[in-house]
Structures are given as structure tokens and as C-alpha cells.
C-alpha atoms as a PDB file:
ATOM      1  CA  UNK A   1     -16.242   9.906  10.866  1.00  0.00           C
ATOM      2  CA  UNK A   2     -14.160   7.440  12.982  1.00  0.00           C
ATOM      3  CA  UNK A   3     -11.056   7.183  12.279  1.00  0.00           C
ATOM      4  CA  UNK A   4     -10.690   3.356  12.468  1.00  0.00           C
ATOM      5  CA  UNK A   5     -13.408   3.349   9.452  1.00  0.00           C
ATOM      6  CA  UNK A   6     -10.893   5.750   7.213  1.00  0.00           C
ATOM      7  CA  UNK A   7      -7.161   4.253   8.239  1.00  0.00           C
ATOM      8  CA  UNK A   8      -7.951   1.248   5.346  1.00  0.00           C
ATOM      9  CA  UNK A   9      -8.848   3.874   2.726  1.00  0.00           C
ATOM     10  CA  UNK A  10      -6.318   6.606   2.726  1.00  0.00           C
ATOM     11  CA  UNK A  11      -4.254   5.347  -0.713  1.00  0.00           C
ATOM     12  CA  UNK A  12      -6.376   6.661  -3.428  1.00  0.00           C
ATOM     13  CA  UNK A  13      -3.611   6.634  -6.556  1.00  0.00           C
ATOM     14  CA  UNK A  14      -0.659   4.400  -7.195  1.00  0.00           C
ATOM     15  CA  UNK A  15       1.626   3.582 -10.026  1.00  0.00           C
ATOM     16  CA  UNK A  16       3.286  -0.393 -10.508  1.00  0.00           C
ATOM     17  CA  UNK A  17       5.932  -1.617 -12.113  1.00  0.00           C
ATOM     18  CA  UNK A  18       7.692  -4.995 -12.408  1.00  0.00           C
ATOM     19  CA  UNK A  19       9.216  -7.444 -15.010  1.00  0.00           C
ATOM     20  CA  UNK A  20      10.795 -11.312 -14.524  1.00  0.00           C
ATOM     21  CA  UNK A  21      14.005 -12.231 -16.213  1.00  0.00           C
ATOM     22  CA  UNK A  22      14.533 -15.779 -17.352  1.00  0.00           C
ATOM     23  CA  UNK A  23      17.923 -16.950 -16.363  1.00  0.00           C
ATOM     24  CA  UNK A  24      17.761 -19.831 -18.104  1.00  0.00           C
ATOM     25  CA  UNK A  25      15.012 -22.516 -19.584  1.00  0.00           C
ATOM     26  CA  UNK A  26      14.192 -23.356 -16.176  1.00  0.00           C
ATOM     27  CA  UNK A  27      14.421 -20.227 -13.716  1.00  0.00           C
ATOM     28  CA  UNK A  28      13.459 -17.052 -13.540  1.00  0.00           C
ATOM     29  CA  UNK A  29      13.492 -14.120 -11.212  1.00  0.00           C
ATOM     30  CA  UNK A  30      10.669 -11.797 -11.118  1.00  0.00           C
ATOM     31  CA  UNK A  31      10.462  -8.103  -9.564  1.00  0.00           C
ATOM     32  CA  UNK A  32       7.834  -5.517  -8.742  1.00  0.00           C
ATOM     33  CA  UNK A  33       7.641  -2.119  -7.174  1.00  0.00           C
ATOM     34  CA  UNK A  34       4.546  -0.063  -6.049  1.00  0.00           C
ATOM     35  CA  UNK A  35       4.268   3.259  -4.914  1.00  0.00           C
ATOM     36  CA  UNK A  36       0.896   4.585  -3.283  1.00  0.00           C
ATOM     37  CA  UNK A  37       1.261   8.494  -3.626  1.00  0.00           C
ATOM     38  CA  UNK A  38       0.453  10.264  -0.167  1.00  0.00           C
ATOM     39  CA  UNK A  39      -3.121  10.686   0.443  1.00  0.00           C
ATOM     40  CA  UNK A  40      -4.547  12.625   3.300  1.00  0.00           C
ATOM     41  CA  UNK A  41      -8.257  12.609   5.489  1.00  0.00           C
ATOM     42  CA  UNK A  42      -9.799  15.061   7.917  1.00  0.00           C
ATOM     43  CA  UNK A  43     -12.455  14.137  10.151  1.00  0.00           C
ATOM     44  CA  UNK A  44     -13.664  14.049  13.824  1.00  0.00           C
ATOM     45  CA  UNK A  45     -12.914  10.645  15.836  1.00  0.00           C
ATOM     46  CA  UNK A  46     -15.398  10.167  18.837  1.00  0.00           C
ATOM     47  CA  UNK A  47     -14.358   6.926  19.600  1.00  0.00           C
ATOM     48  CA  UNK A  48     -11.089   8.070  21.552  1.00  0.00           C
ATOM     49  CA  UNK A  49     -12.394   9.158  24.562  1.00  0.00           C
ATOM     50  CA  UNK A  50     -15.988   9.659  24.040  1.00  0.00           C
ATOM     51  CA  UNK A  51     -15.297  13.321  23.177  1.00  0.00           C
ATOM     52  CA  UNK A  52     -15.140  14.298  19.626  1.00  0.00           C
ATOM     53  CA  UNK A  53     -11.301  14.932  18.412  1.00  0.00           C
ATOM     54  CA  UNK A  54     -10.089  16.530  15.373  1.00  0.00           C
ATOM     55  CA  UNK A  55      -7.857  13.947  13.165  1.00  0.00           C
ATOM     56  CA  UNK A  56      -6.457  13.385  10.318  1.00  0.00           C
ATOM     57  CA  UNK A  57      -4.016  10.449   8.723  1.00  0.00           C
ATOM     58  CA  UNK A  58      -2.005  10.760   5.863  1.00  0.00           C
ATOM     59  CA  UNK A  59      -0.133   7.657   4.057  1.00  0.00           C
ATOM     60  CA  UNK A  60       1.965   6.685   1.577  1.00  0.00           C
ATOM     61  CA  UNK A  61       3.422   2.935   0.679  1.00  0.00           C
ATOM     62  CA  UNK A  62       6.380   1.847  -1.087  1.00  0.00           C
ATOM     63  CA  UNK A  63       5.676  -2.060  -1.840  1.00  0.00           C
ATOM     64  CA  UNK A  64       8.760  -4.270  -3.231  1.00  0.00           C
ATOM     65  CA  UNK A  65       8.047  -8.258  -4.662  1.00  0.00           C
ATOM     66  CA  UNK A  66      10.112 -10.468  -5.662  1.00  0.00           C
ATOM     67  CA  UNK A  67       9.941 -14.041  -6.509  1.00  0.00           C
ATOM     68  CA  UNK A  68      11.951 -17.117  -7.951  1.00  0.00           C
ATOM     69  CA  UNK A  69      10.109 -19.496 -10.482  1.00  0.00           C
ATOM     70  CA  UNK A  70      11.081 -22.862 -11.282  1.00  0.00           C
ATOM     71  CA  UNK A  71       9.653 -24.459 -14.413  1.00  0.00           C
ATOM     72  CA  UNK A  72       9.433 -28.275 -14.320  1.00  0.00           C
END
């Protein structure tokens, strides 16, 4: 398992939330949050130094979007 390969990979669950407001008849702001739970993998990277190395990389993400609409 090289590590490289499994860095993409580790978020497995996440939960999403977001809404937009309307501030009037022709804006409105919009708003999102994400949070990828932390998610772990084990492996050996040979890739390093040409000897096999025990790894493992754990992540977790908090995401934030927001946005401003204009409505013509």
C-alpha cells in the first residue's frame, strides 16, 4: 500500500449543512458547512526510501461556503 495512493481516500463519512437567505427580491446570501468525521489507514509505504515503512494518516475536514447571488 503506498501511501500517496491512500492520502485522497481517508474521509469515508461526512454530514452537510447549509441554507441561503433572501435579503431582498434581488440578493441573497447563501451558507454551507461540512464536516468529514476523522478517518484513519494503516499500511506499509515502500516508496520512501525503498525500504518498507509502517504508516498511517488520519484526517478530518471542516469545509465553510459562502456565496452572494444577484438575481437580474
Amino acid at each position: 500500500m503506498v501511501i500517496n495512493t491512500i492520502a485522497p481516500a481517508t474521509r469515508q463519512w461526512h454530514l452537510s449543512a447549509g441554507g441561503t437567505y433572501r435579503i431582498n427580491d434581488r440578493w441573497a446570501f447563501t451558507f454551507s458547512y461540512t464536516h468529514a468525521f476523522s478517518n484513519s489507514f494503516s499500511g506499509n509505504n515502500p516508496a520512501l526510501t525503498g525500504a518498507p515503512q509502517d504508516v498511517r494518516i488520519r484526517m478530518k475536514q471542516h469545509e465553510i461556503a459562502t456565496g452572494l447571488s444577484y438575481r437580474w
